[in-house]
PDB file of N, CA and C in Angstrom:
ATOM      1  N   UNK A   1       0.835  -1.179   0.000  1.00  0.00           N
ATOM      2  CA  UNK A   1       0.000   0.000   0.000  1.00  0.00           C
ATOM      3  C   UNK A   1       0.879   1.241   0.000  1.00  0.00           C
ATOM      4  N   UNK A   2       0.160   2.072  -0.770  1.00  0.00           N
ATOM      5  CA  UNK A   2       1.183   3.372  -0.645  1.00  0.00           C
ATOM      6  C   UNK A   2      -0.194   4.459  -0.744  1.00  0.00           C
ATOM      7  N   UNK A   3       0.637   5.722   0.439  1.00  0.00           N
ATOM      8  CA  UNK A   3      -0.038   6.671   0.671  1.00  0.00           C
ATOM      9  C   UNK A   3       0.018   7.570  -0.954  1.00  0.00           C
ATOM     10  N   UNK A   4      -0.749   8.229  -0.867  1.00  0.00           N
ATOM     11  CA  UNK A   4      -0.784   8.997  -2.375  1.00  0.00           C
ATOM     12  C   UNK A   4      -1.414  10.402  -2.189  1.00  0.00           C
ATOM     13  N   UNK A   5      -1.830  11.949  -2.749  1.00  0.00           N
ATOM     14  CA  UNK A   5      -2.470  12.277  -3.067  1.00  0.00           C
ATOM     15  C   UNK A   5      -3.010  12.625  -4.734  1.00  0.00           C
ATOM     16  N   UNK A   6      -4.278  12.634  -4.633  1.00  0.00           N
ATOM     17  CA  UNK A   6      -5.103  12.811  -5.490  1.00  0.00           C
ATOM     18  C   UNK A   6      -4.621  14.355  -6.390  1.00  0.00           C
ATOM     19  N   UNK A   7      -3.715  14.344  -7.545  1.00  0.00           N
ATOM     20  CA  UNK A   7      -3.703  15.465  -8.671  1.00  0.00           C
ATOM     21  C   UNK A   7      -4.520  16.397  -9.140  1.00  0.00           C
ATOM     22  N   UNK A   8      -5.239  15.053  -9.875  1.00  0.00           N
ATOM     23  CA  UNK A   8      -6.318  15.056 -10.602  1.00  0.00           C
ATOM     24  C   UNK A   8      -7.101  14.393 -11.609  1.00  0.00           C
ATOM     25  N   UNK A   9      -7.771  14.138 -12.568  1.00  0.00           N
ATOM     26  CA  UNK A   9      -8.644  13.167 -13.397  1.00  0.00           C
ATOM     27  C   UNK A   9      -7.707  13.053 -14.717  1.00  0.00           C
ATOM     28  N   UNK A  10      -8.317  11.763 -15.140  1.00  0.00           N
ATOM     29  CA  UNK A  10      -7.595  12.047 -16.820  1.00  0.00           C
ATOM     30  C   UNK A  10      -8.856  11.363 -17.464  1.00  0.00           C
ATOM     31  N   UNK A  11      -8.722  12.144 -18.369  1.00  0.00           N
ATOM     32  CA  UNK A  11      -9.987  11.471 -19.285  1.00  0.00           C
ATOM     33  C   UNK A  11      -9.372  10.978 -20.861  1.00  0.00           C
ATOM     34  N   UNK A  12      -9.463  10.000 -21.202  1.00  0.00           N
ATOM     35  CA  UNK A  12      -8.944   9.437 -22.434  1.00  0.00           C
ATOM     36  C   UNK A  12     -10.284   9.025 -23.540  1.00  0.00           C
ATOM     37  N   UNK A  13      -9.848   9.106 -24.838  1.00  0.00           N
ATOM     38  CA  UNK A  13     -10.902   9.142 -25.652  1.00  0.00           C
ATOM     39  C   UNK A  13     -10.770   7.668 -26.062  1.00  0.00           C
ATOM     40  N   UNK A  14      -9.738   7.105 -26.024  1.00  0.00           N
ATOM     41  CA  UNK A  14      -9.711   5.823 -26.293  1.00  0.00           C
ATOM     42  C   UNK A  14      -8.660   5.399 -25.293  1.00  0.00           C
ATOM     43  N   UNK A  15      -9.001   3.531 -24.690  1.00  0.00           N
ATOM     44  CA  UNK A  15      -8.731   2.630 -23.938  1.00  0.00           C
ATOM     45  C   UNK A  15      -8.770   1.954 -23.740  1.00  0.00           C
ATOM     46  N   UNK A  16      -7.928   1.382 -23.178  1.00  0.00           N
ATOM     47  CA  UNK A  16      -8.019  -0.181 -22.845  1.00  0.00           C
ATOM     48  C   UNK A  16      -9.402  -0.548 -22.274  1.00  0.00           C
ATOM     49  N   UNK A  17     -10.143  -1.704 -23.325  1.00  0.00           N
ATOM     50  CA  UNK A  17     -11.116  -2.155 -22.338  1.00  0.00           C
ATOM     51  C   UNK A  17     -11.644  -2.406 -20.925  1.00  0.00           C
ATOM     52  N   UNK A  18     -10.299  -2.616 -20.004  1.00  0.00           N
ATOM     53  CA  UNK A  18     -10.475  -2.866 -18.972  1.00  0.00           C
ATOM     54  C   UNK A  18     -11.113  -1.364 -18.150  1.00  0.00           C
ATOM     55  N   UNK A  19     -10.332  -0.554 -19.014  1.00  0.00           N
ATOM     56  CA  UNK A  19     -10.807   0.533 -18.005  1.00  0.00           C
ATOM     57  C   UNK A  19     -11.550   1.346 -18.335  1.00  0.00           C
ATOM     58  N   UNK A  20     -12.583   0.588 -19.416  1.00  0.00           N
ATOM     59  CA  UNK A  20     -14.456   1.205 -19.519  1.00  0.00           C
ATOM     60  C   UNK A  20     -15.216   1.327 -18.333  1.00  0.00           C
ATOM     61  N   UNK A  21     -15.515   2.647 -18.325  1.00  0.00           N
ATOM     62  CA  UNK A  21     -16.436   3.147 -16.863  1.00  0.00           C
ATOM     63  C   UNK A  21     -15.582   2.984 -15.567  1.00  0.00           C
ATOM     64  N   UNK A  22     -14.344   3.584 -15.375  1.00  0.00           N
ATOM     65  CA  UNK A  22     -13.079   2.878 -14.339  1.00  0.00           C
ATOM     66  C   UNK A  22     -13.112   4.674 -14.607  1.00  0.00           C
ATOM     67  N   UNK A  23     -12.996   5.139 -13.358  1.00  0.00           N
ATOM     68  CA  UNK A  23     -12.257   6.490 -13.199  1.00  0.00           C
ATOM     69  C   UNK A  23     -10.584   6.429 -12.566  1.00  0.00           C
ATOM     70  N   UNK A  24     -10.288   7.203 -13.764  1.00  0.00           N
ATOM     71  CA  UNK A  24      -8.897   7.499 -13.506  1.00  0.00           C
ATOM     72  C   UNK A  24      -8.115   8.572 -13.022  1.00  0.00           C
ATOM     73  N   UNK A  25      -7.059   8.596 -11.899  1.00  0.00           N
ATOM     74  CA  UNK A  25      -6.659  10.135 -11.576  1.00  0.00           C
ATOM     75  C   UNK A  25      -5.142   9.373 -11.310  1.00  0.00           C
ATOM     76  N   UNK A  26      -4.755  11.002 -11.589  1.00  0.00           N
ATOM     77  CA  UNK A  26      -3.074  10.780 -11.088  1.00  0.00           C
ATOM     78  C   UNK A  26      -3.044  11.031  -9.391  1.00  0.00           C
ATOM     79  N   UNK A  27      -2.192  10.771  -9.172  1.00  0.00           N
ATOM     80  CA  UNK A  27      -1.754  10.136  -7.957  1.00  0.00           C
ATOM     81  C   UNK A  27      -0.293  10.760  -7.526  1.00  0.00           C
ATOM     82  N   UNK A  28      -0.173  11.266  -6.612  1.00  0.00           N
ATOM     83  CA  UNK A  28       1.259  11.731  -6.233  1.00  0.00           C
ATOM     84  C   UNK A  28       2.012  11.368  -4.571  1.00  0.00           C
ATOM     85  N   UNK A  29       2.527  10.012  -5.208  1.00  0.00           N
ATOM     86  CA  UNK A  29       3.281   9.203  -3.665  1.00  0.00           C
ATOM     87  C   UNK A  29       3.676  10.430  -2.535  1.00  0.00           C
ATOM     88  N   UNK A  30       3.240  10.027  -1.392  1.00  0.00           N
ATOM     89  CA  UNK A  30       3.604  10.854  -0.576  1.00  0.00           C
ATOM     90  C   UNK A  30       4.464  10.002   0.680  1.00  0.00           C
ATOM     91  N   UNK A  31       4.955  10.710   1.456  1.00  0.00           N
ATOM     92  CA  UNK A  31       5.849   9.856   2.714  1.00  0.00           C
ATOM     93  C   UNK A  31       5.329   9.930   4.214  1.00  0.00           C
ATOM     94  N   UNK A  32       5.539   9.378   4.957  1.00  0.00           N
ATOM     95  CA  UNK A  32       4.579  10.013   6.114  1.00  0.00           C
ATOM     96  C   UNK A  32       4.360  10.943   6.660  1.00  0.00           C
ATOM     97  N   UNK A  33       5.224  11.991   6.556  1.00  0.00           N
ATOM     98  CA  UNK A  33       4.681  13.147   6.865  1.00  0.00           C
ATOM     99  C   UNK A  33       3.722  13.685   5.967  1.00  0.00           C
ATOM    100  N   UNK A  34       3.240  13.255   5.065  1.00  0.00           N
ATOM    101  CA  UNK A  34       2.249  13.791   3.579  1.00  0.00           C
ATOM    102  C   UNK A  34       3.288  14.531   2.790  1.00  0.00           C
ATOM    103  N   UNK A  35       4.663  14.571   2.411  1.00  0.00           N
ATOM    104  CA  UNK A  35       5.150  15.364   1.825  1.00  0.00           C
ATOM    105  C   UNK A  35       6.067  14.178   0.134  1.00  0.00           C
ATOM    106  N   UNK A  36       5.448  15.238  -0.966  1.00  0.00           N
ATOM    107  CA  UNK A  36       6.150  14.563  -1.709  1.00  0.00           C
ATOM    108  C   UNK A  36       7.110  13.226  -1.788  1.00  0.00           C
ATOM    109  N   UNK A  37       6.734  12.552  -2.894  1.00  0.00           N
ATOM    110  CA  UNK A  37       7.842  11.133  -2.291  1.00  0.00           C
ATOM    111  C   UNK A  37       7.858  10.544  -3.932  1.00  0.00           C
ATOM    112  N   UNK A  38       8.676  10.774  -4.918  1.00  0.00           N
ATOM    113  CA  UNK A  38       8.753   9.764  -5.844  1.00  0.00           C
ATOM    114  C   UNK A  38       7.744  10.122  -6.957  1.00  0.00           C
ATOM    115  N   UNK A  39       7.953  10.020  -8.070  1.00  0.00           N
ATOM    116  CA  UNK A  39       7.374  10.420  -9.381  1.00  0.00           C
ATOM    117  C   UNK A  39       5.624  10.051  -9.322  1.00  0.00           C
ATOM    118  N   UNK A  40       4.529  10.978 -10.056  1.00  0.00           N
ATOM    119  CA  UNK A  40       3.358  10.283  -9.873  1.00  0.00           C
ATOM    120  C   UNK A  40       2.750   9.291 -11.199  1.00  0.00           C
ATOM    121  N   UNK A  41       1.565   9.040 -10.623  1.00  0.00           N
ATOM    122  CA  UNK A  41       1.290   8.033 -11.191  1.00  0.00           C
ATOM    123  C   UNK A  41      -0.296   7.292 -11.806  1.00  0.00           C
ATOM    124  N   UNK A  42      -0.679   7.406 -12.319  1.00  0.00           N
ATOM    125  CA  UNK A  42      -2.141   6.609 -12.777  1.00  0.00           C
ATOM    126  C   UNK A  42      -2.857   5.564 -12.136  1.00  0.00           C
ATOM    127  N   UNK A  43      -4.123   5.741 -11.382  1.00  0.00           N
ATOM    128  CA  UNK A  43      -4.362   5.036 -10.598  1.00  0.00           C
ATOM    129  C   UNK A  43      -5.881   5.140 -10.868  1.00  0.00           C
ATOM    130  N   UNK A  44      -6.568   3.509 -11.059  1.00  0.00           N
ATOM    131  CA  UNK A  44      -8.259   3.641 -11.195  1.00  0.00           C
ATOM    132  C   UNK A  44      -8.684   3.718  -9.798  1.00  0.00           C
ATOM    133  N   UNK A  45      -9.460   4.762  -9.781  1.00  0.00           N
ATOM    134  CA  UNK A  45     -10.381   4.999  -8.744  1.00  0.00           C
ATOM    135  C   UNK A  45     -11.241   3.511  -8.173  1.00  0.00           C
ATOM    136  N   UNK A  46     -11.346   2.476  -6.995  1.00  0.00           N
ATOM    137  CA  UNK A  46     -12.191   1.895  -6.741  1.00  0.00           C
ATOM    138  C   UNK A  46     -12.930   2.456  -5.573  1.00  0.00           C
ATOM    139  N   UNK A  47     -12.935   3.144  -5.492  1.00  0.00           N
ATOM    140  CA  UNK A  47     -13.272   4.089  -3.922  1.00  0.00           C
ATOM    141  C   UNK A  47     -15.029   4.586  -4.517  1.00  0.00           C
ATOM    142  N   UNK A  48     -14.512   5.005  -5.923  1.00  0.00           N
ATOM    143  CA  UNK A  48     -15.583   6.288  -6.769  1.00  0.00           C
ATOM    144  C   UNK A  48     -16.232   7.301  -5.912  1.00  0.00           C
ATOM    145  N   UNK A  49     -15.246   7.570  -4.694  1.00  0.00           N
ATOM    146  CA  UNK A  49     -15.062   8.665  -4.402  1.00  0.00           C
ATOM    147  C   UNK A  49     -14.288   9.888  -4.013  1.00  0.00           C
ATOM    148  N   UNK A  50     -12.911   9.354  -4.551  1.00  0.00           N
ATOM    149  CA  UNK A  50     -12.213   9.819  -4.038  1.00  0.00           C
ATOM    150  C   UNK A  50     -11.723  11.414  -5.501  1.00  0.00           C
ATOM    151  N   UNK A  51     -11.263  12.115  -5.065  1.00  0.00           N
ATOM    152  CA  UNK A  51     -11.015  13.523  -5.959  1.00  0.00           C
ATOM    153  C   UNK A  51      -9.621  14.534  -5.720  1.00  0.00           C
ATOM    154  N   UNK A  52      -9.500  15.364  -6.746  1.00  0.00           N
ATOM    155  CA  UNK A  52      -8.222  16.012  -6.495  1.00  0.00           C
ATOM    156  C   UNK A  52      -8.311  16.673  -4.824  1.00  0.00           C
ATOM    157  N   UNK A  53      -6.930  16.799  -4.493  1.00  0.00           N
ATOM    158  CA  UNK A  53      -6.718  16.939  -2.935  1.00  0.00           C
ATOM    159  C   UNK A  53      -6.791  16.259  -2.114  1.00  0.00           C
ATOM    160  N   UNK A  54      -7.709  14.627  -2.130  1.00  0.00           N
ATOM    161  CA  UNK A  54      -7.760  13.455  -1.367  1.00  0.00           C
ATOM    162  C   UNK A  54      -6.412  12.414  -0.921  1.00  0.00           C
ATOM    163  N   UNK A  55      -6.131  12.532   0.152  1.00  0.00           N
ATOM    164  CA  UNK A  55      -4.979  11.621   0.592  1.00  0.00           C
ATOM    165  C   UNK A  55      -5.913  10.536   0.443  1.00  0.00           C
ATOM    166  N   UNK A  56      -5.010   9.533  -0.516  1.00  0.00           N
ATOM    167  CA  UNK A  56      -5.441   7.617  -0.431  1.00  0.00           C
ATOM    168  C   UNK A  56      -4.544   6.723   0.156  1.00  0.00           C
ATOM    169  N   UNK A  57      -5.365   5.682  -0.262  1.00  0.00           N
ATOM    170  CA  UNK A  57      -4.374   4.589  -0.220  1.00  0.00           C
ATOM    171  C   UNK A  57      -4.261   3.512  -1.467  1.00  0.00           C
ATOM    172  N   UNK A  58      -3.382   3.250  -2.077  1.00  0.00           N
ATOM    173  CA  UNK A  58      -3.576   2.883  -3.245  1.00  0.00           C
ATOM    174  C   UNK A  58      -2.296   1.675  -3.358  1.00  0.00           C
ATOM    175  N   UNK A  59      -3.034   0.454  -4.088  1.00  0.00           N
ATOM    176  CA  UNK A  59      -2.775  -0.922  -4.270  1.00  0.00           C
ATOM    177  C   UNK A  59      -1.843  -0.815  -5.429  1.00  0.00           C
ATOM    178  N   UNK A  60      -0.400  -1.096  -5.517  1.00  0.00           N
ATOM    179  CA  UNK A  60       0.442  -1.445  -6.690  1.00  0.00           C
ATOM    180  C   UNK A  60       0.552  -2.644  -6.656  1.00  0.00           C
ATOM    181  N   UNK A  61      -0.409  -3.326  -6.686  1.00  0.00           N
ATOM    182  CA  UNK A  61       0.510  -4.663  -6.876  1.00  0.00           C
ATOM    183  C   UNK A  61      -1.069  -5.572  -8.064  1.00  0.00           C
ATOM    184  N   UNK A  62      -0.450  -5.817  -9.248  1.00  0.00           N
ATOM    185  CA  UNK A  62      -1.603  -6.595 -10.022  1.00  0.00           C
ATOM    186  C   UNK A  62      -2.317  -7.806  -9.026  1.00  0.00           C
ATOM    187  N   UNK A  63      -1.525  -8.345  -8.780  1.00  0.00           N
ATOM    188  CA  UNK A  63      -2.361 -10.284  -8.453  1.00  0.00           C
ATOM    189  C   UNK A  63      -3.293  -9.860  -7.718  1.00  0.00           C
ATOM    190  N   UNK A  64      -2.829  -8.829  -6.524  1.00  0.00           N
ATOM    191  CA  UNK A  64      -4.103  -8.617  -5.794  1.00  0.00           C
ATOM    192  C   UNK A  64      -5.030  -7.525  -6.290  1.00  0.00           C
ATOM    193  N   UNK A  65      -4.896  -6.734  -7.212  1.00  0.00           N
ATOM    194  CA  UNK A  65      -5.938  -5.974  -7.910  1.00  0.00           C
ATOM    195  C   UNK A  65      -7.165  -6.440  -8.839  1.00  0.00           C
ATOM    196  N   UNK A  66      -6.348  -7.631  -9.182  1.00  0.00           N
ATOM    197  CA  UNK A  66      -6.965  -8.823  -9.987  1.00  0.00           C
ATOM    198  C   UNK A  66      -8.065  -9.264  -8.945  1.00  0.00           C
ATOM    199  N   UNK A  67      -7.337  -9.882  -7.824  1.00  0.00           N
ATOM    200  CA  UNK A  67      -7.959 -10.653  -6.772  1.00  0.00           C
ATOM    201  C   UNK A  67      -9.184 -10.139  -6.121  1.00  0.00           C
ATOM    202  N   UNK A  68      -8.902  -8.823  -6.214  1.00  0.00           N
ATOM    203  CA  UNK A  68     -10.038  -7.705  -5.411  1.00  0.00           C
ATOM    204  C   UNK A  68     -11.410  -7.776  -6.753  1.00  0.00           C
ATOM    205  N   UNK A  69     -11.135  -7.771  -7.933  1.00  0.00           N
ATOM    206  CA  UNK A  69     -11.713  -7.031  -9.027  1.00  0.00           C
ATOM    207  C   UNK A  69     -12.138  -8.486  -9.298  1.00  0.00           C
ATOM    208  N   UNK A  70     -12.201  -9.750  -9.023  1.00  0.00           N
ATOM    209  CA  UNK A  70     -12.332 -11.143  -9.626  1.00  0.00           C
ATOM    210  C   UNK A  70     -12.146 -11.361 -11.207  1.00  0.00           C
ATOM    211  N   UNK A  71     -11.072 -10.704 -11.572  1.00  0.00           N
ATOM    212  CA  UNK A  71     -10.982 -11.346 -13.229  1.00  0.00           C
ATOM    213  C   UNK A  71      -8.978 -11.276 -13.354  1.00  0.00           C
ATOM    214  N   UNK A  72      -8.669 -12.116 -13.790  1.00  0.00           N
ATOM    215  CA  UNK A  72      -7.596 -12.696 -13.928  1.00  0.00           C
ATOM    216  C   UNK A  72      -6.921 -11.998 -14.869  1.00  0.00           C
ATOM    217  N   UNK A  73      -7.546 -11.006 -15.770  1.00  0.00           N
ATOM    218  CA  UNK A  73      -6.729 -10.870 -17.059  1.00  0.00           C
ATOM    219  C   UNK A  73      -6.680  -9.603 -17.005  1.00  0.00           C
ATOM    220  N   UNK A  74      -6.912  -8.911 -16.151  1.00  0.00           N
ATOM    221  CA  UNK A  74      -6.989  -7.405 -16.143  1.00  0.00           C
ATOM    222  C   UNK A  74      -5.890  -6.993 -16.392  1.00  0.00           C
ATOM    223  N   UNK A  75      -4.728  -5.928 -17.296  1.00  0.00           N
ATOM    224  CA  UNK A  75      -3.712  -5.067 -17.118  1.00  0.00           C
ATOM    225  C   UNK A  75      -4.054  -4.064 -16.072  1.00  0.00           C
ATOM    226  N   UNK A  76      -4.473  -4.086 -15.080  1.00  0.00           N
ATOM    227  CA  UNK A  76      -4.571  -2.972 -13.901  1.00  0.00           C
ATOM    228  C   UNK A  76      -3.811  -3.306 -12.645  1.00  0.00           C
ATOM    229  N   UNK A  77      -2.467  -2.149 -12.855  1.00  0.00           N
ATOM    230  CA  UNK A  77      -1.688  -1.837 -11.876  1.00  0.00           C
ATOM    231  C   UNK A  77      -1.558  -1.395 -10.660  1.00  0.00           C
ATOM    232  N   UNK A  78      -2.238  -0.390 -10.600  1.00  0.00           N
ATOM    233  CA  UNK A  78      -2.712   0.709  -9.575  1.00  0.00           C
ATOM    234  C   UNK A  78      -4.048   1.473  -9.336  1.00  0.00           C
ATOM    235  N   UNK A  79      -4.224   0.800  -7.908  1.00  0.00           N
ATOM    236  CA  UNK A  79      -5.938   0.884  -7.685  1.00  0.00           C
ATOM    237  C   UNK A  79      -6.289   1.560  -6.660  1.00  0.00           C
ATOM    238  N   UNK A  80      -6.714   2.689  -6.330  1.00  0.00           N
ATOM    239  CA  UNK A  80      -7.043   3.312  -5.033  1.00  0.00           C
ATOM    240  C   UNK A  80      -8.390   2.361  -4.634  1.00  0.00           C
ATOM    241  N   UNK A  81      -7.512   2.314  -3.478  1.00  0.00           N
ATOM    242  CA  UNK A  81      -8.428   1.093  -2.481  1.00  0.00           C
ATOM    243  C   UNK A  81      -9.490   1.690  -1.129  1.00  0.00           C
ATOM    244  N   UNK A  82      -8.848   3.255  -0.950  1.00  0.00           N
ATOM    245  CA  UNK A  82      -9.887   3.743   0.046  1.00  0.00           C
ATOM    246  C   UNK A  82      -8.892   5.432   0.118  1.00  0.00           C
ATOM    247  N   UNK A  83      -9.722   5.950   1.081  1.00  0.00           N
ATOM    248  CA  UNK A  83      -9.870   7.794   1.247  1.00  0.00           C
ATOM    249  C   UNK A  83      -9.123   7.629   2.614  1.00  0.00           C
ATOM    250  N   UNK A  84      -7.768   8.305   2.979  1.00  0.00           N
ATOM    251  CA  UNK A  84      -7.689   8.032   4.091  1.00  0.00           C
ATOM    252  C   UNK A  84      -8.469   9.471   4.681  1.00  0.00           C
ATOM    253  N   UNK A  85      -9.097   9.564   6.253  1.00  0.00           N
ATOM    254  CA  UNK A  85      -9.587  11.120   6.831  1.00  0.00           C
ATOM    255  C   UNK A  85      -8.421  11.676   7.477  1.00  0.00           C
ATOM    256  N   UNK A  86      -7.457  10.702   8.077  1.00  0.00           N
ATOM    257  CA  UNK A  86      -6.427  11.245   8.967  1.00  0.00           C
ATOM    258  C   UNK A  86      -4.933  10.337   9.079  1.00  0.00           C
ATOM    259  N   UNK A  87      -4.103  11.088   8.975  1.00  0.00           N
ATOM    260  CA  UNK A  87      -2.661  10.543   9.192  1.00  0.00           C
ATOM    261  C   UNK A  87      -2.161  10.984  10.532  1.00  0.00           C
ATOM    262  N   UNK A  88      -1.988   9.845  11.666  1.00  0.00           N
ATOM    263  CA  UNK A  88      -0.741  10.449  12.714  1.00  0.00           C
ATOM    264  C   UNK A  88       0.267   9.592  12.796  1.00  0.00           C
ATOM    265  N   UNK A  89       1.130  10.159  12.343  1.00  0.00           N
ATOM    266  CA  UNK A  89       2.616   9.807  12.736  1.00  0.00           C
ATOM    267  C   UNK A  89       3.121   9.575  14.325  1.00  0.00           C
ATOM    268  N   UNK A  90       3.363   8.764  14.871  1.00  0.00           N
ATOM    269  CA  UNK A  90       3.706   8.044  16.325  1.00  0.00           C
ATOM    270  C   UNK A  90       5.196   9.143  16.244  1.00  0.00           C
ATOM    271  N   UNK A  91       5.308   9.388  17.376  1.00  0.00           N
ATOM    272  CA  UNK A  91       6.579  10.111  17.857  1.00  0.00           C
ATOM    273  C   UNK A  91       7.578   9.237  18.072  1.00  0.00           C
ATOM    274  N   UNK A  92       8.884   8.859  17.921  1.00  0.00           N
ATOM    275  CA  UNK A  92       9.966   8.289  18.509  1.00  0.00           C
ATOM    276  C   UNK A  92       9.937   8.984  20.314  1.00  0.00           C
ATOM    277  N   UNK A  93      10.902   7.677  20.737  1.00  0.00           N
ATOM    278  CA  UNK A  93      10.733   8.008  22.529  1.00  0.00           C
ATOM    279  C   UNK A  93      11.979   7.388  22.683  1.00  0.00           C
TER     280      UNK A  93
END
């Protein structure tokens, strides 16, 4: 799982079948403090609610995107899996 925020939408005129009626937004890895972390990235919305400015949480890994989605043949990489409301970072002691 990786923390992310929400960019914004992309809309394509043509696509891969898989991702008919699949909302898509970019995605920008973040680190635990919420601050920038690593190049962004394309991610189908499974939340269908999540929008630009939304901290997620988002699934890179196929087998289990597959696994979640029940079809085996999907090319889908990266899946926002839920909205997080709040991040706290635990203090060192």
């Amino acid at each position: 799982m990786n923390l992310c925020k929400v960019l914004g939408t992309v809309v394509a005129s043509e696509k891969h079948p898989a991702f008919h009626a699949r909302k898509m937004l970019v995605v920008q890895p973040l680190d635990e403090h919420q601050q920038p972390n690593g190049k962004s990235f394309l991610a189908v919305d499974h939340t269908s609610s999540a929008g630009k400015g939304d901290v997620v949480l988002v699934l890179r890994e196929g087998t289990g995107i597959r696994q979640i989605l029940g079809d085996k043949t999907l090319p889908i990489r990266s899946m926002i899996v839920g909205v997080v409301d709040q991040v706290t970072v635990a203090g060192s002691r």
